[in-house]
N, C-alpha and C. Protein backbone atom coordinates (compact mmCIF):
# COMPACT_ATOMS: atom_id res chain seq x y z
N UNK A 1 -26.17 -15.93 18.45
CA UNK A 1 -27.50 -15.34 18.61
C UNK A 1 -27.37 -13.92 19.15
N UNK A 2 -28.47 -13.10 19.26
CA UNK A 2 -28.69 -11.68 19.67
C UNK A 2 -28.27 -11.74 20.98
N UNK A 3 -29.15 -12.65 21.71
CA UNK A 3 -29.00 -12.98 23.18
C UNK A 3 -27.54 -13.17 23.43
N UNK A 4 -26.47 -14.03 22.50
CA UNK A 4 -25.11 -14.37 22.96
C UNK A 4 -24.20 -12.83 22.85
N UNK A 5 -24.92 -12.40 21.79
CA UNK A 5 -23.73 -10.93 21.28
C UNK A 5 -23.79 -10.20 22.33
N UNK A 6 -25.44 -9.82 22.99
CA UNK A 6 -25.52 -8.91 24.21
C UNK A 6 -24.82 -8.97 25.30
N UNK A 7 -24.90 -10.82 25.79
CA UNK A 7 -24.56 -11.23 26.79
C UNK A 7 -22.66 -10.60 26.60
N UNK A 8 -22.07 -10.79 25.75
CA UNK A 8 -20.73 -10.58 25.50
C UNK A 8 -20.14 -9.37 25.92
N UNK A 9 -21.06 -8.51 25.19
CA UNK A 9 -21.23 -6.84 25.40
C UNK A 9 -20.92 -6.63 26.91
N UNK A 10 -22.08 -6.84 27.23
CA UNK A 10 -22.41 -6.55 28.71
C UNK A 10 -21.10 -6.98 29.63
N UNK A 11 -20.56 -7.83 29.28
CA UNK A 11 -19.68 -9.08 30.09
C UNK A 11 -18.01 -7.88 29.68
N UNK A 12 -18.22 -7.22 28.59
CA UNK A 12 -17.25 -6.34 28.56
C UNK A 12 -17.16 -4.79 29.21
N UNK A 13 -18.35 -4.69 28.92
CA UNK A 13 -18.87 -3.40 29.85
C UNK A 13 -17.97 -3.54 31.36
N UNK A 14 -18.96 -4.47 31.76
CA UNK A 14 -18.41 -4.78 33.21
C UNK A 14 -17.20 -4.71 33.38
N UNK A 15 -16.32 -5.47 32.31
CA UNK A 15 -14.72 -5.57 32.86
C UNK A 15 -13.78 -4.29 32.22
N UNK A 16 -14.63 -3.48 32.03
CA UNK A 16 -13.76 -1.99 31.52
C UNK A 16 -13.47 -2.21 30.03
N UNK A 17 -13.50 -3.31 29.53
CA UNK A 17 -13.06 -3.46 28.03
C UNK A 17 -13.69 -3.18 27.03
N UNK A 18 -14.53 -2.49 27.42
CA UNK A 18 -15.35 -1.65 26.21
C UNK A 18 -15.26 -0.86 25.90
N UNK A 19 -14.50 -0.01 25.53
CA UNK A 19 -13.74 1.46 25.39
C UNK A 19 -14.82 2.15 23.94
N UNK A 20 -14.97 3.02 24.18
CA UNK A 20 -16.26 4.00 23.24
C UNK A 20 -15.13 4.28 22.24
N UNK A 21 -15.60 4.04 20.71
CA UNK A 21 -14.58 4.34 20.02
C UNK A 21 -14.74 6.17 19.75
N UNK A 22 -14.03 6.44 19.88
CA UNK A 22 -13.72 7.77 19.61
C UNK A 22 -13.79 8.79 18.51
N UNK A 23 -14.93 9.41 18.26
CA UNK A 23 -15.58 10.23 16.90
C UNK A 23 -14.61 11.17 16.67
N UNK A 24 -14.14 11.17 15.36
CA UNK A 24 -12.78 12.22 15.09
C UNK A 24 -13.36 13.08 14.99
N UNK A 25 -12.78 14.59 14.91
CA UNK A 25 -13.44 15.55 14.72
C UNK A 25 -12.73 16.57 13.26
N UNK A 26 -12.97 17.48 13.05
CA UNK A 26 -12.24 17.62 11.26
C UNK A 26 -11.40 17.87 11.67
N UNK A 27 -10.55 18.57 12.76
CA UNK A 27 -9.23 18.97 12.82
C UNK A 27 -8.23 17.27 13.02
N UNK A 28 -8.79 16.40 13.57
CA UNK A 28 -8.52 15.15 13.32
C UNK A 28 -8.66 14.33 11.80
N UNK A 29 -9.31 14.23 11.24
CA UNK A 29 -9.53 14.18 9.71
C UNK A 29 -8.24 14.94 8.68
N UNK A 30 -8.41 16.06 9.29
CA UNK A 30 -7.43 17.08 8.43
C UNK A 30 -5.78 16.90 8.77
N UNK A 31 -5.82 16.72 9.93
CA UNK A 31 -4.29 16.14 10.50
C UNK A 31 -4.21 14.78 9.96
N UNK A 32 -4.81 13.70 10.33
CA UNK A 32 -4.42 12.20 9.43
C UNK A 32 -4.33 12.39 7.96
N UNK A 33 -4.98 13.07 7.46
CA UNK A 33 -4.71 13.66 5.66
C UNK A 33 -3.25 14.15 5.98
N UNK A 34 -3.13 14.77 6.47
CA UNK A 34 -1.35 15.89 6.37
C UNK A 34 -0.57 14.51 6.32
N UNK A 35 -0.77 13.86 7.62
CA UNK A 35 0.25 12.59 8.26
C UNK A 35 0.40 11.63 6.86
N UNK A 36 -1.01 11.11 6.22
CA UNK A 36 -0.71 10.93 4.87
C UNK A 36 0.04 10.84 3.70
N UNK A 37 -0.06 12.21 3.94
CA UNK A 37 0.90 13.24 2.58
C UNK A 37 2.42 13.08 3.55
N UNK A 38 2.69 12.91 4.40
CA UNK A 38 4.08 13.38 5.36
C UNK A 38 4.54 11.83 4.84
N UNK A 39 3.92 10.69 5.37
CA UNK A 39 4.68 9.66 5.21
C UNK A 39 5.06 9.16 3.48
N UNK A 40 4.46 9.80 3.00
CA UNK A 40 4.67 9.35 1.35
C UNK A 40 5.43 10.25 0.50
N UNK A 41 5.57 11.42 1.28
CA UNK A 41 6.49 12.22 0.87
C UNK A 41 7.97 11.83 1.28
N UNK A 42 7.65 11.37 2.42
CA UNK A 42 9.34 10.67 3.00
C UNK A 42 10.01 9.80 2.58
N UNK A 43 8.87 8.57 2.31
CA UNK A 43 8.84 7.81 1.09
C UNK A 43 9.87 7.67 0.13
N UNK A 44 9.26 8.71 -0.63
CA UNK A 44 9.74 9.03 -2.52
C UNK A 44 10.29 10.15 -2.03
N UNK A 45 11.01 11.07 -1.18
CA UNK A 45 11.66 12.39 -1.07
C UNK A 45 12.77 12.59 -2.14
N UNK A 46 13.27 11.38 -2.69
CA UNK A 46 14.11 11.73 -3.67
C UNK A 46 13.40 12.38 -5.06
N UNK A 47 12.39 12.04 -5.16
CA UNK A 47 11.64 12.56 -6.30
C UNK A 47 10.85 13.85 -5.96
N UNK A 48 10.94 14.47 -5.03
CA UNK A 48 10.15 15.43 -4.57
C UNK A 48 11.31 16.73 -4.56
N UNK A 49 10.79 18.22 -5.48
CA UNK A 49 11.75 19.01 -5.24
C UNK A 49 11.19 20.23 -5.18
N UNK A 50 11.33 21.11 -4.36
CA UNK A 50 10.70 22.56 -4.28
C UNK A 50 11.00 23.09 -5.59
N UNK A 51 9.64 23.07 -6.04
CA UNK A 51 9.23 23.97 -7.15
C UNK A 51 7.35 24.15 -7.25
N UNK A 52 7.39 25.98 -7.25
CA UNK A 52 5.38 25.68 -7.38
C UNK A 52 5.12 25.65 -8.50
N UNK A 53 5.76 25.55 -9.45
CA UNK A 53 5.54 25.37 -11.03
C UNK A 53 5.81 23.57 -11.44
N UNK A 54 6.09 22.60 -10.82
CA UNK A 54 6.40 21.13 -10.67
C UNK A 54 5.20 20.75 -9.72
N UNK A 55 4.15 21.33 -8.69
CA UNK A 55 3.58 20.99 -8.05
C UNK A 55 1.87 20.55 -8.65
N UNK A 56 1.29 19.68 -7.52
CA UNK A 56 0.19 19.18 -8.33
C UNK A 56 -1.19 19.54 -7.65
N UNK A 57 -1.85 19.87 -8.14
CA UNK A 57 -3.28 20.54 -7.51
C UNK A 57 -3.87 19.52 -6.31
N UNK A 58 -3.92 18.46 -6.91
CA UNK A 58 -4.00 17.25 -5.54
C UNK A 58 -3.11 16.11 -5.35
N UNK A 59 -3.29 15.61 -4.06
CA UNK A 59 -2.28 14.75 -3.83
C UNK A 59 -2.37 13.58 -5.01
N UNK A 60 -3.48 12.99 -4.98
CA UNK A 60 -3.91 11.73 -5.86
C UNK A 60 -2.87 12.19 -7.23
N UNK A 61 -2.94 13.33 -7.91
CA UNK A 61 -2.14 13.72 -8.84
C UNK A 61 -0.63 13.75 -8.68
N UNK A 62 -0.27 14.24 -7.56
CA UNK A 62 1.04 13.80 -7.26
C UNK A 62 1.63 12.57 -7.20
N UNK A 63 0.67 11.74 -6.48
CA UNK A 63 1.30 10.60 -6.00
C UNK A 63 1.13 9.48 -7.92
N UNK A 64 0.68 10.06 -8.70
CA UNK A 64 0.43 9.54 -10.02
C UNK A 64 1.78 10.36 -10.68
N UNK A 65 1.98 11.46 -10.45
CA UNK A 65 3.24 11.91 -11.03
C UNK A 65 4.18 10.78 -10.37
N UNK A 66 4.61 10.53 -9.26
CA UNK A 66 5.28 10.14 -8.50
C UNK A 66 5.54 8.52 -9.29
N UNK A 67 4.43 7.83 -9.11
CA UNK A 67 4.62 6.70 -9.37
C UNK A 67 5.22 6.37 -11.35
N UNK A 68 4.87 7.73 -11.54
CA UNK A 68 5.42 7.54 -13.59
C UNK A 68 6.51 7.78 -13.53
N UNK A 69 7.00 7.63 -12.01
CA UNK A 69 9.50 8.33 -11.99
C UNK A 69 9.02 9.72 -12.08
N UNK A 70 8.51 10.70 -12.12
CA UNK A 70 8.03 12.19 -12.46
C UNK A 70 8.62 12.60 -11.32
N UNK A 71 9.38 13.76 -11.08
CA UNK A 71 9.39 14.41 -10.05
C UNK A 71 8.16 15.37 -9.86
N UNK A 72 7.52 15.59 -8.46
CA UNK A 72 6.74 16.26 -8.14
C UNK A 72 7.26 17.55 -7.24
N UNK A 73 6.83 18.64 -7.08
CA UNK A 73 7.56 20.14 -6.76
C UNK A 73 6.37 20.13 -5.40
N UNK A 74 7.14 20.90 -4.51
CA UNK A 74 6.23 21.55 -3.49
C UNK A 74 6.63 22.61 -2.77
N UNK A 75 5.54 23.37 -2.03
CA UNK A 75 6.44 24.50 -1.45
C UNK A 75 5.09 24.49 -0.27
N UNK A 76 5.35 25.66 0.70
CA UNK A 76 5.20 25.03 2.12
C UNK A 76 3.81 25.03 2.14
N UNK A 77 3.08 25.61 1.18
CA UNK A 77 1.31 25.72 1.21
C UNK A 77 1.00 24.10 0.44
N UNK A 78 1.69 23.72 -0.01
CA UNK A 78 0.97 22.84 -0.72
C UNK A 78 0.28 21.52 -0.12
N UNK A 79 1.17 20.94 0.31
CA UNK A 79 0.02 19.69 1.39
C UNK A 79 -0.80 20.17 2.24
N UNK A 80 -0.63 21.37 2.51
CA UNK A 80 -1.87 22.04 3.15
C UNK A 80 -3.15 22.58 2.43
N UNK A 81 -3.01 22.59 0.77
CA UNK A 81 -4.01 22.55 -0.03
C UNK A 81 -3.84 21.45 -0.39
N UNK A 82 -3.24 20.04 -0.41
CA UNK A 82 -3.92 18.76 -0.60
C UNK A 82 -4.70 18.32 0.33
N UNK A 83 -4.57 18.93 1.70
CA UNK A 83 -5.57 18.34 2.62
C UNK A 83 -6.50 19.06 2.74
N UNK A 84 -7.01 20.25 2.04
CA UNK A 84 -8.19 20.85 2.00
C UNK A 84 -8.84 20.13 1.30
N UNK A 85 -7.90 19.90 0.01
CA UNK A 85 -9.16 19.12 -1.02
C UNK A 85 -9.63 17.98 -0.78
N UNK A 86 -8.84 17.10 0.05
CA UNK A 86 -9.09 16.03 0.95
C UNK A 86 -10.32 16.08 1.22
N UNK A 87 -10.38 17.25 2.08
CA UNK A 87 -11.74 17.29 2.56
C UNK A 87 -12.79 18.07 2.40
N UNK A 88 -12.62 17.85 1.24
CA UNK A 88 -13.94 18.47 0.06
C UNK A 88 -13.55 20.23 0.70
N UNK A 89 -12.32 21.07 0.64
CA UNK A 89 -13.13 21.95 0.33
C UNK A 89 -11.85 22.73 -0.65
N UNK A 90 -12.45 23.51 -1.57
CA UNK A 90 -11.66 23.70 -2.68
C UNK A 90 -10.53 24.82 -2.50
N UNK A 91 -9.58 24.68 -2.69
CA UNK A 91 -8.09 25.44 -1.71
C UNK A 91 -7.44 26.44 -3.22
N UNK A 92 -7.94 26.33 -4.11
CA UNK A 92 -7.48 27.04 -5.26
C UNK A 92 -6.91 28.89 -5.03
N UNK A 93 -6.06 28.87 -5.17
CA UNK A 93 -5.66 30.51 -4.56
C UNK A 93 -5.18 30.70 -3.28
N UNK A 94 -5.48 29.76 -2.50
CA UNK A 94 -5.41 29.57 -0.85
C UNK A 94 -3.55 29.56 -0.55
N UNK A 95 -3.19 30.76 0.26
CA UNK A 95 -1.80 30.81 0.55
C UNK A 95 -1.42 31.68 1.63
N UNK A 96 -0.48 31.44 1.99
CA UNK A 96 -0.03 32.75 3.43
C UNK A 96 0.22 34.00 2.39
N UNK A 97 -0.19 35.03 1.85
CA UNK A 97 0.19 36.46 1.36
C UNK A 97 0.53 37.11 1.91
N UNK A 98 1.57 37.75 2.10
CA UNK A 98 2.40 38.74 2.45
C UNK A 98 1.34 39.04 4.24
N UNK A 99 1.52 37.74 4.81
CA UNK A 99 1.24 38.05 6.02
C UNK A 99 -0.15 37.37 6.67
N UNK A 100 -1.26 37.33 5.37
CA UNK A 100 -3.05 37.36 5.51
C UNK A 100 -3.13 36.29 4.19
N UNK A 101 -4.04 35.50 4.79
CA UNK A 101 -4.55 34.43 4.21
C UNK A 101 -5.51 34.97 2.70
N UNK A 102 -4.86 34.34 1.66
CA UNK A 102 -6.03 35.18 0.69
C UNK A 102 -6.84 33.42 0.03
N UNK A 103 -7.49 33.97 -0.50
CA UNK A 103 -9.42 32.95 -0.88
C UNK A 103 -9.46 32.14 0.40
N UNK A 104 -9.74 32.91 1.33
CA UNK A 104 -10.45 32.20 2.76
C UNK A 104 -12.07 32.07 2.26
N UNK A 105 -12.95 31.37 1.43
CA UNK A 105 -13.54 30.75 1.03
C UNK A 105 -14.92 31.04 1.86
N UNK A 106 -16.24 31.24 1.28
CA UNK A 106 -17.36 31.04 2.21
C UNK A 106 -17.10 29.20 2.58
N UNK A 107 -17.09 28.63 1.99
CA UNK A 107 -16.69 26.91 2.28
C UNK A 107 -15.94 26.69 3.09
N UNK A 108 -14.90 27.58 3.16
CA UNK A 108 -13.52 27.50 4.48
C UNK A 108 -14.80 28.61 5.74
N UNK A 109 -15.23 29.03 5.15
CA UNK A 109 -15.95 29.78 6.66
C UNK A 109 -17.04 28.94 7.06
N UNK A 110 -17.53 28.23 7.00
CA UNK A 110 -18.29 26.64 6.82
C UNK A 110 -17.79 26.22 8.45
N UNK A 111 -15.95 25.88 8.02
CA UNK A 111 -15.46 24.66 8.32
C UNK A 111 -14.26 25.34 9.59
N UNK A 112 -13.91 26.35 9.25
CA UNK A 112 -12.26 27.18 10.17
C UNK A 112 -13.34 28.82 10.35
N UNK A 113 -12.78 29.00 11.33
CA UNK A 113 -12.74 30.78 11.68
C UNK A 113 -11.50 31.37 11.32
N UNK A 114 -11.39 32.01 11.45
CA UNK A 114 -10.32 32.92 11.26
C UNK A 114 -9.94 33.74 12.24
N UNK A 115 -8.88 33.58 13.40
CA UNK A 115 -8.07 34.56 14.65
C UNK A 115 -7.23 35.22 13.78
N UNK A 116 -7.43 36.75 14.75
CA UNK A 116 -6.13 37.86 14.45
C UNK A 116 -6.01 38.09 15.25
N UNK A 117 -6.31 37.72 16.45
CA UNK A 117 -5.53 38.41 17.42
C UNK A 117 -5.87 36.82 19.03
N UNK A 118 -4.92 37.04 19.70
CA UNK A 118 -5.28 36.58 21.15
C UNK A 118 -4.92 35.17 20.43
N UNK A 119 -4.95 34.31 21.41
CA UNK A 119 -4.64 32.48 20.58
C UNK A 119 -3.57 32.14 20.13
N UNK A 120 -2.38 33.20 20.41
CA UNK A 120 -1.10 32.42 19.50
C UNK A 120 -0.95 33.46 18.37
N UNK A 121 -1.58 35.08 18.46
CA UNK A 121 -1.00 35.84 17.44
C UNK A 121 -0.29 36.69 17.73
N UNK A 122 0.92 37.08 17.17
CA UNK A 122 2.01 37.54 17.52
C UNK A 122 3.23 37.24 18.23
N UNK A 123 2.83 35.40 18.71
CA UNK A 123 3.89 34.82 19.25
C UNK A 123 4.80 33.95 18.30
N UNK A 124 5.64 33.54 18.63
CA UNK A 124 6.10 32.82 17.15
C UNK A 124 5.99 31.07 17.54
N UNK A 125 5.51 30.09 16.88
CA UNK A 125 5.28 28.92 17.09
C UNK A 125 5.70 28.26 18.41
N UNK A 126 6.72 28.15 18.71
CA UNK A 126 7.08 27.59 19.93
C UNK A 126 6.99 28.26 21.38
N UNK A 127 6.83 29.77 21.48
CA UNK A 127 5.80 30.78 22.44
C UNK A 127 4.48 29.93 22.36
N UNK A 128 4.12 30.25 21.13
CA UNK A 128 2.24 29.75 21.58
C UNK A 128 2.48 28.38 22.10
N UNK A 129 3.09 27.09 21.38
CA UNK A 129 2.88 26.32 21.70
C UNK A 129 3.13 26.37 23.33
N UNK A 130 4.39 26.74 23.74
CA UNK A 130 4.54 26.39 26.03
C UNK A 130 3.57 27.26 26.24
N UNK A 131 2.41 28.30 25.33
CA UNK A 131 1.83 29.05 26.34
C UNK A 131 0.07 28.33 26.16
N UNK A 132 0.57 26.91 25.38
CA UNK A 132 -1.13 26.48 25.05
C UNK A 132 -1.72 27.31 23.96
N UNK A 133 -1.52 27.84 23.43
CA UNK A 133 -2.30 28.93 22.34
C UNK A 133 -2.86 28.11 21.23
N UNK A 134 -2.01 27.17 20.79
CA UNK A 134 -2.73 26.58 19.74
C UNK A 134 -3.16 25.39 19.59
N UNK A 135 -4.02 24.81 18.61
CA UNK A 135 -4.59 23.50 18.38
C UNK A 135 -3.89 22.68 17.27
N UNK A 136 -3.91 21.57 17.69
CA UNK A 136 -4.00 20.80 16.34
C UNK A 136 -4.59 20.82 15.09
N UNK A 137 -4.12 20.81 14.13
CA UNK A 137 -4.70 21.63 12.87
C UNK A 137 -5.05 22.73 12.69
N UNK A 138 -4.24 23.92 13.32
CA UNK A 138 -4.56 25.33 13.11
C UNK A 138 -3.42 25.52 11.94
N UNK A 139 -4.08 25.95 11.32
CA UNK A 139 -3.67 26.58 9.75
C UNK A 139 -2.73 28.25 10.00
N UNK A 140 -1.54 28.31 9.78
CA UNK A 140 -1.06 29.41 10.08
C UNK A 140 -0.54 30.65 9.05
N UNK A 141 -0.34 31.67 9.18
CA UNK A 141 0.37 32.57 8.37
C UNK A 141 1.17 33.39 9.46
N UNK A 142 2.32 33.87 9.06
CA UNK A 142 3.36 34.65 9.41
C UNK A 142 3.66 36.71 9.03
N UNK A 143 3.97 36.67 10.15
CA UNK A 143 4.59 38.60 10.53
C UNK A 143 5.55 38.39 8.88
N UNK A 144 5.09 39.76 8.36
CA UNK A 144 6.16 40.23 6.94
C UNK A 144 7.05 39.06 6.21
N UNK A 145 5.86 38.26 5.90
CA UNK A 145 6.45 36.94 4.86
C UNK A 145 5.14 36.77 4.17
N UNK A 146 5.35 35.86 3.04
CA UNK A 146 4.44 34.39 2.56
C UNK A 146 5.07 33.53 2.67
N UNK A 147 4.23 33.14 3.76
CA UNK A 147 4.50 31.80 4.23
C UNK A 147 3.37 30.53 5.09
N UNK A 148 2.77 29.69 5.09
CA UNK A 148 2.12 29.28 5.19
C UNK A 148 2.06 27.51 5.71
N UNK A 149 1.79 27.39 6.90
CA UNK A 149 2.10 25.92 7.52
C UNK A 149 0.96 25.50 8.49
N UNK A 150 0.93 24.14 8.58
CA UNK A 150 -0.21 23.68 10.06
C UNK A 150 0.59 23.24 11.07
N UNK A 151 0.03 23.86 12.22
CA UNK A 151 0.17 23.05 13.17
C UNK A 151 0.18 21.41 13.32
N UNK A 152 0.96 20.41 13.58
CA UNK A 152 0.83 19.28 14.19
C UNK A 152 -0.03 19.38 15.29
N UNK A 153 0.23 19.65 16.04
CA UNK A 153 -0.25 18.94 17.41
C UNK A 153 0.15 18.28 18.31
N UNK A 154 1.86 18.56 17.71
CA UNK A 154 2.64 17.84 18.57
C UNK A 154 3.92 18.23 19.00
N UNK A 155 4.35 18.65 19.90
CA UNK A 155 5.75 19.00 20.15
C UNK A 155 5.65 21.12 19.24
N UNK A 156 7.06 21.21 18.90
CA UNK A 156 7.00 22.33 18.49
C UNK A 156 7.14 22.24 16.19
N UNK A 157 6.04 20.80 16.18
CA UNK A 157 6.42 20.30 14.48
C UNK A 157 4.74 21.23 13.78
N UNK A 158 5.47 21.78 12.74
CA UNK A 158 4.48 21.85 11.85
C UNK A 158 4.53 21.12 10.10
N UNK A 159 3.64 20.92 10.02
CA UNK A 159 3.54 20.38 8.57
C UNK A 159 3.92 21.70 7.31
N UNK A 160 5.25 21.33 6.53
CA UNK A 160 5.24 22.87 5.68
C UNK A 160 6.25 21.75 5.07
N UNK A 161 5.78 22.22 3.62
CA UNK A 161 6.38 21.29 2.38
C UNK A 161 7.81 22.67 1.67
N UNK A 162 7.97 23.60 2.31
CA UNK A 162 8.76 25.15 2.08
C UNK A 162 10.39 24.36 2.17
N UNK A 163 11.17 25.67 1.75
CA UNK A 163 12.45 25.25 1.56
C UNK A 163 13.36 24.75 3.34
N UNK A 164 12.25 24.80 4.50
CA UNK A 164 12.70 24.86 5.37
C UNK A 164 13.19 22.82 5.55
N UNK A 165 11.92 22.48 5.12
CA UNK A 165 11.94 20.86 4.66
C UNK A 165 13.18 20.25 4.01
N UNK A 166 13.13 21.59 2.78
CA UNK A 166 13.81 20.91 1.38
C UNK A 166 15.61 20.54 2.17
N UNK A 167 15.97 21.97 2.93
CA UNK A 167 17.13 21.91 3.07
C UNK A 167 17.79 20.50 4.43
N UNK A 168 16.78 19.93 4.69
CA UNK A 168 16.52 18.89 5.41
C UNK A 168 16.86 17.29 4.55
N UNK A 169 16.03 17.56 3.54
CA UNK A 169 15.87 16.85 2.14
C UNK A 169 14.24 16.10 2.60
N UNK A 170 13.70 15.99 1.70
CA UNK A 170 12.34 15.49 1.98
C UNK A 170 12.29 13.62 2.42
N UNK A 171 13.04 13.97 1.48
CA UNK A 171 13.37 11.82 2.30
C UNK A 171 13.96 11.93 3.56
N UNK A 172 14.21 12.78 4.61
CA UNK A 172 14.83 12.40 5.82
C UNK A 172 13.72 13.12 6.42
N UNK A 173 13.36 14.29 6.58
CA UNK A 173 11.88 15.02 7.40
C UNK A 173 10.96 15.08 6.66
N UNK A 174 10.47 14.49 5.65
CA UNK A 174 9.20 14.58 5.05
C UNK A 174 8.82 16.26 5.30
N UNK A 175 7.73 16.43 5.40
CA UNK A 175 6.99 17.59 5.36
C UNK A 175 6.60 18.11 7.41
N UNK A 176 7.60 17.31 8.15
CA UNK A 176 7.33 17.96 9.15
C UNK A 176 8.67 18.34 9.92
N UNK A 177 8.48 19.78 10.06
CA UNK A 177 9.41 20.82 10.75
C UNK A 177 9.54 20.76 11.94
N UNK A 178 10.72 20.93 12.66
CA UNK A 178 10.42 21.66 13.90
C UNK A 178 10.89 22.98 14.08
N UNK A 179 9.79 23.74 14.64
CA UNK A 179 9.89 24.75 14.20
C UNK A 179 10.60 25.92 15.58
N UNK A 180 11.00 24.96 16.05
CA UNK A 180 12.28 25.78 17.51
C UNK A 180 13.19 25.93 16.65
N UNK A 181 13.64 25.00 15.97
CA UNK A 181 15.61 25.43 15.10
C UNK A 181 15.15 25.65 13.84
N UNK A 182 14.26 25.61 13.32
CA UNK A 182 13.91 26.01 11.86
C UNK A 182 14.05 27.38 11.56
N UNK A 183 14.48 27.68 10.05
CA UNK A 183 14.38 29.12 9.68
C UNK A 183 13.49 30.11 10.32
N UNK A 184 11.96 29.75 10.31
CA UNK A 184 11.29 30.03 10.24
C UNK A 184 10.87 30.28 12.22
N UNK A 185 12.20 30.28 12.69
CA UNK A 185 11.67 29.93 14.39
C UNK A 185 11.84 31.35 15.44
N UNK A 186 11.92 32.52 14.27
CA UNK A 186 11.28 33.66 15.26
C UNK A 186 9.93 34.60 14.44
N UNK A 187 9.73 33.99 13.28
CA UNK A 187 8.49 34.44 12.46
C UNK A 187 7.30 34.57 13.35
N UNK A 188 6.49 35.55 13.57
CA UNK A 188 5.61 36.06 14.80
C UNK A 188 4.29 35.38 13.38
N UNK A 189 3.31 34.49 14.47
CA UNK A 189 1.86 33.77 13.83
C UNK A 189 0.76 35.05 13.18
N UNK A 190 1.01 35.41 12.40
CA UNK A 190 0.10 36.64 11.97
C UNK A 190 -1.70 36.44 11.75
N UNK A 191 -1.80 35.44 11.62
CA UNK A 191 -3.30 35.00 11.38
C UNK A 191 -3.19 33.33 11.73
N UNK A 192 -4.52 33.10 12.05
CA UNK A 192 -4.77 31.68 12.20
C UNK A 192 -6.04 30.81 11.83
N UNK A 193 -6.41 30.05 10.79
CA UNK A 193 -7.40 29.63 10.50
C UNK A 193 -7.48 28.28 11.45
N UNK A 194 -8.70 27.96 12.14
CA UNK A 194 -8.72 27.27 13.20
C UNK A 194 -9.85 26.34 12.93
N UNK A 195 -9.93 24.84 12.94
CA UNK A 195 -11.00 23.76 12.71
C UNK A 195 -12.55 24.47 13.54
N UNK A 196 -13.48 24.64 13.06
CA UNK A 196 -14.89 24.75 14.02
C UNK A 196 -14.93 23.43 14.99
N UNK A 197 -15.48 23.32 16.47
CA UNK A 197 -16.08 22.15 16.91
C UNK A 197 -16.95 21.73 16.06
């Protein structure tokens, strides 16, 4: 009955065991999409080989290449445009360019801002991270490269499907770096697209 469910409730309240479940927020959404793509890439890593001409506009397409024996190609933007499209927003053109993010999208201005300066710019990943600078799911680009990766949220790992992975092999690190001994571990954060609250 109504009366028994309440009574239950209440009876948990009291003893602390009611814990409020916890409303994700998109930079949470957008990170469990990456984690996604990370574990299924680790998966099948034998079938996975850096190439952006082998790569697939969305994951669902990949993971359909994947399952026909197909090898599927990636390079370090790409699960980071499968998890845009994830979440409805359309990543077509979307890449680190020679430094600056190009089709930053009225739809991406919706959803991320865009930092150039202060927050983790000009430090190189593992600076911002001991100095707090960045968030979970901050979308990054790099000082005099294309190059393009997210933040984890954890430790000094970012999500980047790039040859920094490959030479790892994708079946042993999937799509997450760390980016203290990685190639890529004095590259200064040149821009940062950042989840809105």
């Amino acid at each position: 009955s109504i009366a028994t469910a309440n009574k239950k409730m209440l009876d948990l309240l009291k003893s602390g065991k009611l814990i409020k479940e916890k409303i994700k927020t998109n930079e949470d959404k957008y990170v469990d999409k990456l984690n996604e793509i990370h574990k299924f890439i680790k998966q099948h890593g034998k079938k996975i080989i850096y190439s952006w001409g082998a790569s697939q506009p969305t994951f669902a397409k990949a993971k359909d290449k994947i399952r026909q024996g197909k090898k599927v190609g990636l390079t370090c933007v790409v699960p980071t445009r499968w998890a845009l499209d994830m979440m409805g927003i359309d990543p077509s053109g979307f890449y680190g360019k020679d430094s600056h993010f190009t089709k930053y999208s009225d739809k991406m201005k919706k959803y991320l801002k865009k930092i150039t300066k202060g927050s983790g710019v000009g430090c190189t990943l593992k600076e911002a991270v001991d100095k707090k600078l960045l968030k979970k799911g901050d979308i990054l680009t790099f000082k005099d490269c294309t190059h393009t990766a997210t933040y984890t949220g954890n430790k000094y790992n970012a999500f980047d499907g790039g040859t920094a992975a490959e030479d790892k092999g994708y079946d042993k690190v999937g799509i997450i770096v760390d980016y203290s001994t990685s190639k890529w571990k004095n590259k200064k954060i040149n821009e940062i697209l950042r989840w809105k609250v």
